[in-house]
Protein backbone atom coordinates (compact mmCIF):
# COMPACT_ATOMS: atom_id res chain seq x y z
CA UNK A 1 11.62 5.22 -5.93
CA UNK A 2 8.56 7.61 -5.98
CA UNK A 3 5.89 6.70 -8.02
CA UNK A 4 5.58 8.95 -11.25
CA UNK A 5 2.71 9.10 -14.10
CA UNK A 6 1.64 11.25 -16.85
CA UNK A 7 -0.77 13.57 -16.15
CA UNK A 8 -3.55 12.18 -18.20
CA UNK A 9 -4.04 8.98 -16.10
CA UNK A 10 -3.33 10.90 -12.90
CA UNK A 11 -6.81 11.20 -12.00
CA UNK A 12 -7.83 7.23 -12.92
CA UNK A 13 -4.29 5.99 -10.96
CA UNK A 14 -4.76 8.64 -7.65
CA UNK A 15 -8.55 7.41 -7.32
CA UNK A 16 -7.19 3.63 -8.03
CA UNK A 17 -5.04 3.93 -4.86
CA UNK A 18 -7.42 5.14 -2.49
CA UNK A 19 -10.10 2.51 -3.33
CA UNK A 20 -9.58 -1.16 -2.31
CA UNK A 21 -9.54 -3.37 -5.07
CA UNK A 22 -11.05 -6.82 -3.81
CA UNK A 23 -12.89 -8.12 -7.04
CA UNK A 24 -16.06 -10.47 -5.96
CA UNK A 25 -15.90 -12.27 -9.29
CA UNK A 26 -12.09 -11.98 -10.28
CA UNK A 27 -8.81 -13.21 -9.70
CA UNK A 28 -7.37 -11.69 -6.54
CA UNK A 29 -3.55 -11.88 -5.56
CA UNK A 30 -4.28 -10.47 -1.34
CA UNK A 31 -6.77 -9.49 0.58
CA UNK A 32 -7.10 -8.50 4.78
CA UNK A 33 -4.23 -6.25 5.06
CA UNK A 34 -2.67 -5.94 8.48
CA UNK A 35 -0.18 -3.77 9.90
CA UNK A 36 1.53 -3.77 13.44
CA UNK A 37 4.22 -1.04 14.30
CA UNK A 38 6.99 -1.78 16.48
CA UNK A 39 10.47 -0.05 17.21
CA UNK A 40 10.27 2.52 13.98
CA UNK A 41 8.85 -0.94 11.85
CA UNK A 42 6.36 -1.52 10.53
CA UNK A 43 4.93 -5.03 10.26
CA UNK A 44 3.04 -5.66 7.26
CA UNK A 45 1.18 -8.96 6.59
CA UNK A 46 -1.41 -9.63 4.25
CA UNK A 47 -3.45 -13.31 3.20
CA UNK A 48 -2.58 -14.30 -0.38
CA UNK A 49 -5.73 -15.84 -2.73
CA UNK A 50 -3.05 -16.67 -5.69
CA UNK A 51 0.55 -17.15 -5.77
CA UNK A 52 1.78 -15.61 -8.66
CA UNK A 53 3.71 -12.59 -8.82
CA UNK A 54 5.05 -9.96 -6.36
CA UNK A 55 3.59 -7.48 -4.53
CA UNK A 56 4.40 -3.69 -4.40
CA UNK A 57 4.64 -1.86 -1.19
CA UNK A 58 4.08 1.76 -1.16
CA UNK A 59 3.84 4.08 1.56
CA UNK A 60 2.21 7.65 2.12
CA UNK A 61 2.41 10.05 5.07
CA UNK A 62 -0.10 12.05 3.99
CA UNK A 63 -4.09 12.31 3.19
CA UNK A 64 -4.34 14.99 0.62
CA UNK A 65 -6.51 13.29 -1.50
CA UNK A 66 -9.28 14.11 1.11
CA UNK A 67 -9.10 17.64 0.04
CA UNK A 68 -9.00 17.70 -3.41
CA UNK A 69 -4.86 17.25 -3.73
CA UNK A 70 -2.93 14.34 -4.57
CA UNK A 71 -1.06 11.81 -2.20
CA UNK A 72 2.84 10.98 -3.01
CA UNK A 73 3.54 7.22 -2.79
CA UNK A 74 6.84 5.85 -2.19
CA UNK A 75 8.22 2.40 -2.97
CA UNK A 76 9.62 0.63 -0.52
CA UNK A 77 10.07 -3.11 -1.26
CA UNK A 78 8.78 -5.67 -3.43
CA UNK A 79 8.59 -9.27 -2.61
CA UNK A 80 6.50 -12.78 -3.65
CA UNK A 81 3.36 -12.41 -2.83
CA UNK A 82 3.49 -16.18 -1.37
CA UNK A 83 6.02 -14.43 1.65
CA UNK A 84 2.32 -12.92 3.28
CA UNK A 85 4.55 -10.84 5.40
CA UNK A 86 6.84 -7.96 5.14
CA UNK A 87 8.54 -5.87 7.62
CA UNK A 88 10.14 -2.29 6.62
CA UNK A 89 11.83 0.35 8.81
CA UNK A 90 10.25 3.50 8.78
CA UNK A 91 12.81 5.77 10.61
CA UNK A 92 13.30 7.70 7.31
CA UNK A 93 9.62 8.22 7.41
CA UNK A 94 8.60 9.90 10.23
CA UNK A 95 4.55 10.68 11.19
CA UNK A 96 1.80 9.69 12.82
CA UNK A 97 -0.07 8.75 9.93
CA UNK A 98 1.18 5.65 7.36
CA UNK A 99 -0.81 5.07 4.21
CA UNK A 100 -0.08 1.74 3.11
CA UNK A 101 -1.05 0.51 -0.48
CA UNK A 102 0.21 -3.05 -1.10
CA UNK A 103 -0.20 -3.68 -5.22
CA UNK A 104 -0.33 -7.34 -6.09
CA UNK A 105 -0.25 -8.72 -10.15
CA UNK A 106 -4.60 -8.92 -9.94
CA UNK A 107 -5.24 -6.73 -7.07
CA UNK A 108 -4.40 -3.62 -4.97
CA UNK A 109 -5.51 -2.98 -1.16
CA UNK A 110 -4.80 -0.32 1.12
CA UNK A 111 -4.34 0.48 4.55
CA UNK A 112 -4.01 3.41 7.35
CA UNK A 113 -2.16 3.25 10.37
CA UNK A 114 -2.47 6.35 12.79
CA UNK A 115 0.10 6.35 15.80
CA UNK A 116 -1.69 6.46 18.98
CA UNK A 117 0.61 8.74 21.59
């Protein structure tokens, strides 16, 4: 599934994705995003601060955002967000650069992962 919106919240949702949304005063589903890559996986774990709901995991193997473009996020999996841990194979996605945005029922983080050779 690729993610798809209208053009008038296009602007709000591409900025949304690219900042980390940790509220200091509201609910939170996850928080400290971590990612390990092993044999075309990657291993993504996260701590959960509430255990309702699911949590959304989209990749992007790109950074056009940076210059003024937009970024094309791809769902891969959804699971509780009480499971902290989630493990996807990336062979159909190959790059040196993973863009991982994990969107939880209160909250949305992000993280980058750049392949070292």
């Amino acid at each position: 599934m690729v993610f798809k919106t209208s053009a008038l919240n296009l602007e709000n949702i591409l900025i949304k994705n690219e900042i980390d949304g940790v509220s200091l005063m509201g609910k939170i589903s996850l928080a400290h995003p971590e990612i390990n890559i092993y044999q075309n996986k990657l291993d993504i774990s996260w701590q959960n601060y509430n255990e309702e709901g699911t949590v959304k995991v989209w990749l992007c193997t790109s950074n056009n955002y940076t210059k003024y473009g937009s970024d094309q996020y791809i769902l891969l999996t959804e699971v509780p967000v009480k499971q902290k841990n989630t493990v996807i194979d990336i062979t159909k996605y190959e790059s040196i650069f993973y863009k991982i945005l994990l969107e939880g029922k209160f909250n949305s983080i992000n993280k980058w992962f750049i392949k070292e050779d």
